[in-house]
ModelCIF file with pLDDT and N, C-alpha, C, O atoms, coordinates in Angstrom:
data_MODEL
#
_entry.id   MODEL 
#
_entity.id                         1 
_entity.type                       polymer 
_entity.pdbx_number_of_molecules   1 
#
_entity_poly.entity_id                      1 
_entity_poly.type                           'polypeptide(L)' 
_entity_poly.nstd_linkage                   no 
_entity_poly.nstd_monomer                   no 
_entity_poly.pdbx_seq_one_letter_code       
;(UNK)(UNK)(UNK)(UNK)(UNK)(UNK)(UNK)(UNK)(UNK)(UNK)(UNK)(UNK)(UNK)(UNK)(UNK)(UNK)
(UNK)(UNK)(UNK)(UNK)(UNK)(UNK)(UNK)(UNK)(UNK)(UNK)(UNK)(UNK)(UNK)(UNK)(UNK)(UNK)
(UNK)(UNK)(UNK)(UNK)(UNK)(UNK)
;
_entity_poly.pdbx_seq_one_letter_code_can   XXXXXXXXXXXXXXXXXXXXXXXXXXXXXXXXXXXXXX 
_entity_poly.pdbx_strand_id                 A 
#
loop_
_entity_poly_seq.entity_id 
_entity_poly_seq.num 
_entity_poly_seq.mon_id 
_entity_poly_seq.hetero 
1 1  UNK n 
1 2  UNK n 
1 3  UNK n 
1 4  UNK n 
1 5  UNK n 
1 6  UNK n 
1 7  UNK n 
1 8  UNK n 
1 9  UNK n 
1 10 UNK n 
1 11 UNK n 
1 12 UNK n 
1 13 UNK n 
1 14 UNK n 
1 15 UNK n 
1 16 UNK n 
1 17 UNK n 
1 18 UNK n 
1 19 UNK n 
1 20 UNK n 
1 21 UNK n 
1 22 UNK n 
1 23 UNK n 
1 24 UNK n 
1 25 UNK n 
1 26 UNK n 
1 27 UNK n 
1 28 UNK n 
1 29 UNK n 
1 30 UNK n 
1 31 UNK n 
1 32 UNK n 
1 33 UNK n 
1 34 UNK n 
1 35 UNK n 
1 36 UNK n 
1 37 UNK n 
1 38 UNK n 
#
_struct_asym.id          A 
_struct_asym.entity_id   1 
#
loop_
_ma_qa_metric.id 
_ma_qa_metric.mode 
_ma_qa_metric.name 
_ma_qa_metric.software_group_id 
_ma_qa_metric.type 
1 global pLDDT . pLDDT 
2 local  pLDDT . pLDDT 
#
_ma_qa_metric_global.metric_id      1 
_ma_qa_metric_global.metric_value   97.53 
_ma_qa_metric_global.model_id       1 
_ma_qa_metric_global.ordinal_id     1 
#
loop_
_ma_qa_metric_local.label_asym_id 
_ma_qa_metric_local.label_comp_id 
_ma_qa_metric_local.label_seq_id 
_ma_qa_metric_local.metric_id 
_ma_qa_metric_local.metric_value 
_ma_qa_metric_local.model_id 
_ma_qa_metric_local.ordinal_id 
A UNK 1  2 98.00 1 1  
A UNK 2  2 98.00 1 2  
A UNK 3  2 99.00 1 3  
A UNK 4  2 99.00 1 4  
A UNK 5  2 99.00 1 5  
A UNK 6  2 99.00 1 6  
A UNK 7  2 99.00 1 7  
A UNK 8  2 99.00 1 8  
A UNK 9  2 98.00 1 9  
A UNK 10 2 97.00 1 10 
A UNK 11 2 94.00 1 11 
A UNK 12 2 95.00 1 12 
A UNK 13 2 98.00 1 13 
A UNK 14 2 98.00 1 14 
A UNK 15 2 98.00 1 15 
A UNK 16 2 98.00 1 16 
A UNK 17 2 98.00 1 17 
A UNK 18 2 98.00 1 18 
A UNK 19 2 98.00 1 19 
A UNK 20 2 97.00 1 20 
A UNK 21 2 93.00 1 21 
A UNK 22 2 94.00 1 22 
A UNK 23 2 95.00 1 23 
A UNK 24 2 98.00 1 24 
A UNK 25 2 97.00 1 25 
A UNK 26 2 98.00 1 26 
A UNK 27 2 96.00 1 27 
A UNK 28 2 98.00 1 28 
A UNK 29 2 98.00 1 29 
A UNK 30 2 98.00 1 30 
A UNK 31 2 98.00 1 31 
A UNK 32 2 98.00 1 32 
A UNK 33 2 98.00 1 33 
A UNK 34 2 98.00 1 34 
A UNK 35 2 98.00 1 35 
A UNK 36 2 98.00 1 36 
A UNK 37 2 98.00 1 37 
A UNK 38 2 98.00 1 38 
#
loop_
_atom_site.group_PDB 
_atom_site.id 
_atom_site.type_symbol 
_atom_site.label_atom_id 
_atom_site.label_alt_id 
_atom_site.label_comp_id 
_atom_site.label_asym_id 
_atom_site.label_entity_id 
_atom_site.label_seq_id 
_atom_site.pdbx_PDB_ins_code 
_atom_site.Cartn_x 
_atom_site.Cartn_y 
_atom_site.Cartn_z 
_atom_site.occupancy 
_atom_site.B_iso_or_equiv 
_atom_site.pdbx_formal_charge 
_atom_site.auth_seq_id 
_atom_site.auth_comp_id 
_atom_site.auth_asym_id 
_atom_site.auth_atom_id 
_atom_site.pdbx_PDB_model_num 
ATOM 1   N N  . UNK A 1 1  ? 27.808 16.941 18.181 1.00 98.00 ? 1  UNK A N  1 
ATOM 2   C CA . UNK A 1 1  ? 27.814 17.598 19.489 1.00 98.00 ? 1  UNK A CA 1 
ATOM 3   C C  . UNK A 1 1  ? 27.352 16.672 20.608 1.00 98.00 ? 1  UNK A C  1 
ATOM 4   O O  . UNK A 1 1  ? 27.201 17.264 21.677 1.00 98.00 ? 1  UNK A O  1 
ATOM 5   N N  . UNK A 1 2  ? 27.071 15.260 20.630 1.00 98.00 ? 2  UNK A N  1 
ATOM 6   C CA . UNK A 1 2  ? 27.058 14.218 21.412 1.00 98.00 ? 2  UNK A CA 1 
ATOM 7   C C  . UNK A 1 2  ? 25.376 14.328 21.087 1.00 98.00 ? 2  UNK A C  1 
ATOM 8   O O  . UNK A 1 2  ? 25.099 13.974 22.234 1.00 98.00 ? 2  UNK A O  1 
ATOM 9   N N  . UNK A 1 3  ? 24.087 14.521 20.490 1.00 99.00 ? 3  UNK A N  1 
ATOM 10  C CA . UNK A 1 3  ? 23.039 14.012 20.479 1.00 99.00 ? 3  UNK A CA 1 
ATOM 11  C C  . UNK A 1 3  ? 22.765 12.511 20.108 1.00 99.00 ? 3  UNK A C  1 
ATOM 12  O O  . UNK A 1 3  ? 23.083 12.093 18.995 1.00 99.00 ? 3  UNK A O  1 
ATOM 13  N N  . UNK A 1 4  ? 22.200 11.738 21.005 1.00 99.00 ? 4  UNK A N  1 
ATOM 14  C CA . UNK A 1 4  ? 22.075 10.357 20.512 1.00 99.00 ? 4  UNK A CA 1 
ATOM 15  C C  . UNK A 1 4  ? 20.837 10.163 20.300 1.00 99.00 ? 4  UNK A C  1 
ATOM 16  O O  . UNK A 1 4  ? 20.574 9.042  19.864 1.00 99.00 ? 4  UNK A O  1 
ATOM 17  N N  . UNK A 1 5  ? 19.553 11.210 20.532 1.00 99.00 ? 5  UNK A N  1 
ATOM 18  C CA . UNK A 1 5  ? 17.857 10.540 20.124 1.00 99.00 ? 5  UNK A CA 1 
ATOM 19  C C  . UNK A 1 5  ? 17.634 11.682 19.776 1.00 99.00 ? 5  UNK A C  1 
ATOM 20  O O  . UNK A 1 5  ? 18.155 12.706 20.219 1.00 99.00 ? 5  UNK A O  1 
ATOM 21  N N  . UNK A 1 6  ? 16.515 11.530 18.619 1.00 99.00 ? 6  UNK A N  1 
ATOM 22  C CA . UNK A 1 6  ? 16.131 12.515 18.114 1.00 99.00 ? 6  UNK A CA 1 
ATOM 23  C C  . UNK A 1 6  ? 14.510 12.266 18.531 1.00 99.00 ? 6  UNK A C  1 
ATOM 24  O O  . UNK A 1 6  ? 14.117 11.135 18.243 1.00 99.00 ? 6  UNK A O  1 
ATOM 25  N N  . UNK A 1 7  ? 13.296 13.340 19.303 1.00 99.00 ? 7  UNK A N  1 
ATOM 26  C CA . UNK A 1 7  ? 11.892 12.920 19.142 1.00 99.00 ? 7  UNK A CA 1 
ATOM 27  C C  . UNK A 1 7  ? 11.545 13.916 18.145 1.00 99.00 ? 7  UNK A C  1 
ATOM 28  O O  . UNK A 1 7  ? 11.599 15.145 18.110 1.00 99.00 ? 7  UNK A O  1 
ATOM 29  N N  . UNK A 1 8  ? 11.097 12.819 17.182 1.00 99.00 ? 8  UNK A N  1 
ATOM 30  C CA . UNK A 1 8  ? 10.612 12.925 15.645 1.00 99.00 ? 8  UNK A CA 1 
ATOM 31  C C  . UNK A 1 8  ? 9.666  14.607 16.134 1.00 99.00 ? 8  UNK A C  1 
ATOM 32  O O  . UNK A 1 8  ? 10.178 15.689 15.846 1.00 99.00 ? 8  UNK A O  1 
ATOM 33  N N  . UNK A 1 9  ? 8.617  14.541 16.699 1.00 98.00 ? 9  UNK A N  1 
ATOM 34  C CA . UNK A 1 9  ? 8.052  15.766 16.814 1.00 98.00 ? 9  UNK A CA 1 
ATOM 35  C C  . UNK A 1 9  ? 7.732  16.329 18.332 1.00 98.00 ? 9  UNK A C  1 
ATOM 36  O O  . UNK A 1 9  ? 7.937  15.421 19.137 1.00 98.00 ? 9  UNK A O  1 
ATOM 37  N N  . UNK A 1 10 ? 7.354  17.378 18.888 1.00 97.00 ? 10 UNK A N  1 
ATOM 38  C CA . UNK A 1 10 ? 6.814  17.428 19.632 1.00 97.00 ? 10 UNK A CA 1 
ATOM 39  C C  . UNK A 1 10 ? 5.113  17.831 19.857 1.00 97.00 ? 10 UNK A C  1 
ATOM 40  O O  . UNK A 1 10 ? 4.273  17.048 19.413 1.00 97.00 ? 10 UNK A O  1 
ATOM 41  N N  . UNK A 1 11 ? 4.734  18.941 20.484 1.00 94.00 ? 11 UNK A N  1 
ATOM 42  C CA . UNK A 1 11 ? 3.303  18.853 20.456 1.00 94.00 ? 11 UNK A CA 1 
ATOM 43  C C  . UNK A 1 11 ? 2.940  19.482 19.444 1.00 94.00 ? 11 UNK A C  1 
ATOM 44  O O  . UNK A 1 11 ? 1.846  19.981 19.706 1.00 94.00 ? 11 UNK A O  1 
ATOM 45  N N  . UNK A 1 12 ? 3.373  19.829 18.051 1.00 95.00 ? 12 UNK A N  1 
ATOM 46  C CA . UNK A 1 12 ? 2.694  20.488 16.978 1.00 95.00 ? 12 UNK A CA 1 
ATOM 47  C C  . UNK A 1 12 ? 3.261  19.068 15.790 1.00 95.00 ? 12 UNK A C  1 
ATOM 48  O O  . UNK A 1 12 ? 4.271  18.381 15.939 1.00 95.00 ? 12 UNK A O  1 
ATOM 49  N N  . UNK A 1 13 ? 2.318  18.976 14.750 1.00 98.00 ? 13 UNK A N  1 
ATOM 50  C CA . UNK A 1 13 ? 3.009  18.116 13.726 1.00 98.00 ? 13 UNK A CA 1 
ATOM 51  C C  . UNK A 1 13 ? 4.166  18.819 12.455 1.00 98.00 ? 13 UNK A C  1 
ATOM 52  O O  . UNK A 1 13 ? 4.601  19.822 13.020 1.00 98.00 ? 13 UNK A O  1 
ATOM 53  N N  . UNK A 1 14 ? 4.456  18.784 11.839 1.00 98.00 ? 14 UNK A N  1 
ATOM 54  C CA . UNK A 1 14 ? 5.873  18.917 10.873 1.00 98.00 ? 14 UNK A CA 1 
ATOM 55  C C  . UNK A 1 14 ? 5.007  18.837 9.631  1.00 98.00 ? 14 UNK A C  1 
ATOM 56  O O  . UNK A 1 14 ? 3.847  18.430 9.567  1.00 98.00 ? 14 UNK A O  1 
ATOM 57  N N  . UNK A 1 15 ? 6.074  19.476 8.282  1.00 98.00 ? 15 UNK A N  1 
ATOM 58  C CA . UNK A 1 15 ? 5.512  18.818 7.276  1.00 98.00 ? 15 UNK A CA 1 
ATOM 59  C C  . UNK A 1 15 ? 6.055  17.841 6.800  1.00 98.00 ? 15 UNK A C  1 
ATOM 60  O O  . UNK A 1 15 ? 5.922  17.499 5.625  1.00 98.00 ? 15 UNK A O  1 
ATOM 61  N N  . UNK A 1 16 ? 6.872  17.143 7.804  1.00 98.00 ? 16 UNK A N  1 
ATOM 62  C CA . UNK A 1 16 ? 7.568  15.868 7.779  1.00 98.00 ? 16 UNK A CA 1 
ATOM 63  C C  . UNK A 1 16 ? 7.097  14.561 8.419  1.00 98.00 ? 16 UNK A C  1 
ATOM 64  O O  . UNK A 1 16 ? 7.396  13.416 8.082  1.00 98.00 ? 16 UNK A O  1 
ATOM 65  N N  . UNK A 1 17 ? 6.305  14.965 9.405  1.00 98.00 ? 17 UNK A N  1 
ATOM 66  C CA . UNK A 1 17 ? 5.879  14.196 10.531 1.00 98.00 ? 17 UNK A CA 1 
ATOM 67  C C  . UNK A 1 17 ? 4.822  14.921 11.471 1.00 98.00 ? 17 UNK A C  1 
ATOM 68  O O  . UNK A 1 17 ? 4.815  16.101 11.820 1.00 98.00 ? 17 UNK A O  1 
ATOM 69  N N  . UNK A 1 18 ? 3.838  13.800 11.820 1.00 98.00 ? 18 UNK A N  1 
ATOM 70  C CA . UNK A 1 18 ? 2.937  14.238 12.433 1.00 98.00 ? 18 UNK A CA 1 
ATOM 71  C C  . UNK A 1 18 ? 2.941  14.073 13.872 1.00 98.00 ? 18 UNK A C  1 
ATOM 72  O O  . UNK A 1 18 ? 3.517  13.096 14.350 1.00 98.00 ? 18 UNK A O  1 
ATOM 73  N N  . UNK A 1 19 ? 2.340  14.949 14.645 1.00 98.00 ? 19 UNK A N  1 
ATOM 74  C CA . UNK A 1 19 ? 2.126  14.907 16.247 1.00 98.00 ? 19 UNK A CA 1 
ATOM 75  C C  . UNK A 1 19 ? 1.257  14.388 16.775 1.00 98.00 ? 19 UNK A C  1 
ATOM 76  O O  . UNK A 1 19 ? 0.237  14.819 16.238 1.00 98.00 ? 19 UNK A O  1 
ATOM 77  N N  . UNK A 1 20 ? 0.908  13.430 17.820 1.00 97.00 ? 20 UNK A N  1 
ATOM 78  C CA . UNK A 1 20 ? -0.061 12.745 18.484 1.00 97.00 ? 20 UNK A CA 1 
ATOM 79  C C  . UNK A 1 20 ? -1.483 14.058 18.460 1.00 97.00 ? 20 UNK A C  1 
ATOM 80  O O  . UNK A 1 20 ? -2.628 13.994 18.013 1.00 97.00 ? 20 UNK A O  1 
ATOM 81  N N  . UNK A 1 21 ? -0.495 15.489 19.370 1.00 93.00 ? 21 UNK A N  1 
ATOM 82  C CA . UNK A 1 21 ? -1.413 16.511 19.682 1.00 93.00 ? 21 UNK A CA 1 
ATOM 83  C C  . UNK A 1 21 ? -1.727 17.298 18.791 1.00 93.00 ? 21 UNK A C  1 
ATOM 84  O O  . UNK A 1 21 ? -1.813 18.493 19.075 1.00 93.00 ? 21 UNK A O  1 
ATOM 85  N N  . UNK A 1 22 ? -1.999 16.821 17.393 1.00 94.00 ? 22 UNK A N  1 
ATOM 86  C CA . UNK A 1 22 ? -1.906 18.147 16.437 1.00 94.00 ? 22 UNK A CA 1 
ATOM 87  C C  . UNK A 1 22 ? -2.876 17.340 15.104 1.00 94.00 ? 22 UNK A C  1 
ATOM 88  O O  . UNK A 1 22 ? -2.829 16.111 15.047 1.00 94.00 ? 22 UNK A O  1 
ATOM 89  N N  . UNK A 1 23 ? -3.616 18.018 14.212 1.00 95.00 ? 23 UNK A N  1 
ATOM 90  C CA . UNK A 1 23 ? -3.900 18.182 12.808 1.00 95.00 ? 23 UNK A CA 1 
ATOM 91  C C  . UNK A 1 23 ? -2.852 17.200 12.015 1.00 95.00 ? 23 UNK A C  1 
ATOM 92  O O  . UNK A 1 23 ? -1.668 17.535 12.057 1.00 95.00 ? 23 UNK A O  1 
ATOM 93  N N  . UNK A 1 24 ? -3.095 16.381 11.519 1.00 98.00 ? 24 UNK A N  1 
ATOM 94  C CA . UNK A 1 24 ? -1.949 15.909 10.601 1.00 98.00 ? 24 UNK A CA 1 
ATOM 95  C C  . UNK A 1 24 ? -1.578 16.278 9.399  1.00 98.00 ? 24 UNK A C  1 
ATOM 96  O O  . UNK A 1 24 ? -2.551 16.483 8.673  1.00 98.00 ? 24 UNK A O  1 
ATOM 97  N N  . UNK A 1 25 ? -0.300 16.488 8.767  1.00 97.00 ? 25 UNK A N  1 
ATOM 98  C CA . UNK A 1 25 ? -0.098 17.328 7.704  1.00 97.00 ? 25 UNK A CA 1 
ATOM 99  C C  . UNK A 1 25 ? 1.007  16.269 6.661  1.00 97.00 ? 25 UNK A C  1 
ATOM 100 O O  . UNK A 1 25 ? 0.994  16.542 5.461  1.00 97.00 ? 25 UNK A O  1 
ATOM 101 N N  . UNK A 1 26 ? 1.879  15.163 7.099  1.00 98.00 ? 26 UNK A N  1 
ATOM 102 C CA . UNK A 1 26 ? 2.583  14.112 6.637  1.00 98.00 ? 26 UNK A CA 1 
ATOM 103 C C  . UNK A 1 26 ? 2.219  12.847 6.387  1.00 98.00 ? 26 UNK A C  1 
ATOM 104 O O  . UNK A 1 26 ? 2.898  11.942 5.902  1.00 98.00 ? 26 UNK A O  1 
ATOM 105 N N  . UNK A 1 27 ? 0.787  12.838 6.848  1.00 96.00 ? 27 UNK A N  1 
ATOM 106 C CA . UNK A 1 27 ? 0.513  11.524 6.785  1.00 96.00 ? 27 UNK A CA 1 
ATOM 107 C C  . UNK A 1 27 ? 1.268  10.431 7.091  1.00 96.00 ? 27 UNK A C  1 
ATOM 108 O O  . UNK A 1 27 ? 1.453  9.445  6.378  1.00 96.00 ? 27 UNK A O  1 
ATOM 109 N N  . UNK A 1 28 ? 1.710  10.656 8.217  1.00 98.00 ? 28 UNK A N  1 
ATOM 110 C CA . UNK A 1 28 ? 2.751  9.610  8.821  1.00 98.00 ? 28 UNK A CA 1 
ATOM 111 C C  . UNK A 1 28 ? 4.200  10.017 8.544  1.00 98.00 ? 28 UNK A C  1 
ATOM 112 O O  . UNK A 1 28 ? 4.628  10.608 9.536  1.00 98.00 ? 28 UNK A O  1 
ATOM 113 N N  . UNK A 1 29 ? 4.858  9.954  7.852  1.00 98.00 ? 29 UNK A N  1 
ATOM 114 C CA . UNK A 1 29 ? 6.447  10.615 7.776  1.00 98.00 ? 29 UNK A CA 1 
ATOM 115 C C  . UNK A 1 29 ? 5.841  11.043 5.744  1.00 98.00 ? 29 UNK A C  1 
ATOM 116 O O  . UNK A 1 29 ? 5.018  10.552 4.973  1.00 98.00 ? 29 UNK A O  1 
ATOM 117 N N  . UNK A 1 30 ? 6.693  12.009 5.692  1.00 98.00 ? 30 UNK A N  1 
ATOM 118 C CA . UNK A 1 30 ? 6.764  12.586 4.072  1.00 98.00 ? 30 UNK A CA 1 
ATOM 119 C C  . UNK A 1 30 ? 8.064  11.802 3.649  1.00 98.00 ? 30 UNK A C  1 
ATOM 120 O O  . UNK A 1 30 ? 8.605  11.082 4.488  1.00 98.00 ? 30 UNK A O  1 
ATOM 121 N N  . UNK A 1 31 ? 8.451  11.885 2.708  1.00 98.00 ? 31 UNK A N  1 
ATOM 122 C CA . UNK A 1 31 ? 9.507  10.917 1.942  1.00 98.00 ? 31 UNK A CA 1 
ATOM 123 C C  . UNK A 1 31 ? 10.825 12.206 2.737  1.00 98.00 ? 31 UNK A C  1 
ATOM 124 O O  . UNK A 1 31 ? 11.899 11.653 2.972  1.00 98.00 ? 31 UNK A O  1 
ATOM 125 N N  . UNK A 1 32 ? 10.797 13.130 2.966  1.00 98.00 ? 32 UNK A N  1 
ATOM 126 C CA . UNK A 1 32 ? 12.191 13.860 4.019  1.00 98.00 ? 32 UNK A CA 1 
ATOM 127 C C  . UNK A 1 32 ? 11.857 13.447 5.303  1.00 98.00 ? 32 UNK A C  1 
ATOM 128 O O  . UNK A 1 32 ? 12.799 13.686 6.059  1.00 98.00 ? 32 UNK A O  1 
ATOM 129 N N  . UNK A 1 33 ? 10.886 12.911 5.890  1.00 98.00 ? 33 UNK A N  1 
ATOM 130 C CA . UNK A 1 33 ? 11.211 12.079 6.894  1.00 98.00 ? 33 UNK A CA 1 
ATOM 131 C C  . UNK A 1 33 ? 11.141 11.047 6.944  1.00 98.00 ? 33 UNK A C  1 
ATOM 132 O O  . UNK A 1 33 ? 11.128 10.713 8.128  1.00 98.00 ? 33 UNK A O  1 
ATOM 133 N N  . UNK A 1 34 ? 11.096 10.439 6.463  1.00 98.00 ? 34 UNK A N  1 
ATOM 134 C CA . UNK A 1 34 ? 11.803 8.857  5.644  1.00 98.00 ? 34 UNK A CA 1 
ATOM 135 C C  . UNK A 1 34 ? 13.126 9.235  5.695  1.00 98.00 ? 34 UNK A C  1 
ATOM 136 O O  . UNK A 1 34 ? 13.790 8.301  6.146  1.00 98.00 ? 34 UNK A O  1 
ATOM 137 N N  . UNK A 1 35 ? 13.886 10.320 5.395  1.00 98.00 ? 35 UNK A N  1 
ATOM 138 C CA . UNK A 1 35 ? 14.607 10.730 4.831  1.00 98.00 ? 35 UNK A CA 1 
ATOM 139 C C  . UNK A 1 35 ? 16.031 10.868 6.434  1.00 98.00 ? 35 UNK A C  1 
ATOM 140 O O  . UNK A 1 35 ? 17.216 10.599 6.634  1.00 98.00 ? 35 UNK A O  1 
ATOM 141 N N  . UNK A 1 36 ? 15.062 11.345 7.035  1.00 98.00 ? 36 UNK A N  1 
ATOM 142 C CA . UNK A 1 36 ? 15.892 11.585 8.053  1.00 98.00 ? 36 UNK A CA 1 
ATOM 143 C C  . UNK A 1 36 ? 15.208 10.622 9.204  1.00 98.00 ? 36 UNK A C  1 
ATOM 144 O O  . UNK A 1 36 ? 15.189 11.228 10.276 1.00 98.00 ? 36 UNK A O  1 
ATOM 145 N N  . UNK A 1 37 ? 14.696 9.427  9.287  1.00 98.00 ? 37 UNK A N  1 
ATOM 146 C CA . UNK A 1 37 ? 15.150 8.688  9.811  1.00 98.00 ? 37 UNK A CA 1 
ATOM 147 C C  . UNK A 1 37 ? 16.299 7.445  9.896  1.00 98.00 ? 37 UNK A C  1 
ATOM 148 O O  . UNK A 1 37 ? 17.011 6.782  10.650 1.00 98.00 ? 37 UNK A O  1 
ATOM 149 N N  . UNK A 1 38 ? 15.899 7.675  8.546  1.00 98.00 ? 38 UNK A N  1 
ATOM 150 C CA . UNK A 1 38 ? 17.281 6.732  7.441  1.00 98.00 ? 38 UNK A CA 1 
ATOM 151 C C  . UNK A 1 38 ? 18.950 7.357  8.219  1.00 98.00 ? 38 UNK A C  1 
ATOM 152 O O  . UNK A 1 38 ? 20.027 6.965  7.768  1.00 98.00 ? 38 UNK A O  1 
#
């Protein structure tokens, strides 16, 4: 649908990825966000 950037998170963290403003829960990217930065 024409998206060219993806921001990994916004102000809450993922259980993929963590947020500057948030608790961390991925410890940096989980192996599915590894996954989908790939």
């Amino acid at each position: 649908l024409g998206v060219r950037y993806l921001t990994l998170t916004h102000s809450e963290s993922l259980d993929w990825a963590d947020s500057c403003s948030d608790a961390p829960r991925a410890r940096g990217l989980s192996p599915f966000g590894e996954q989908v930065v790939r």
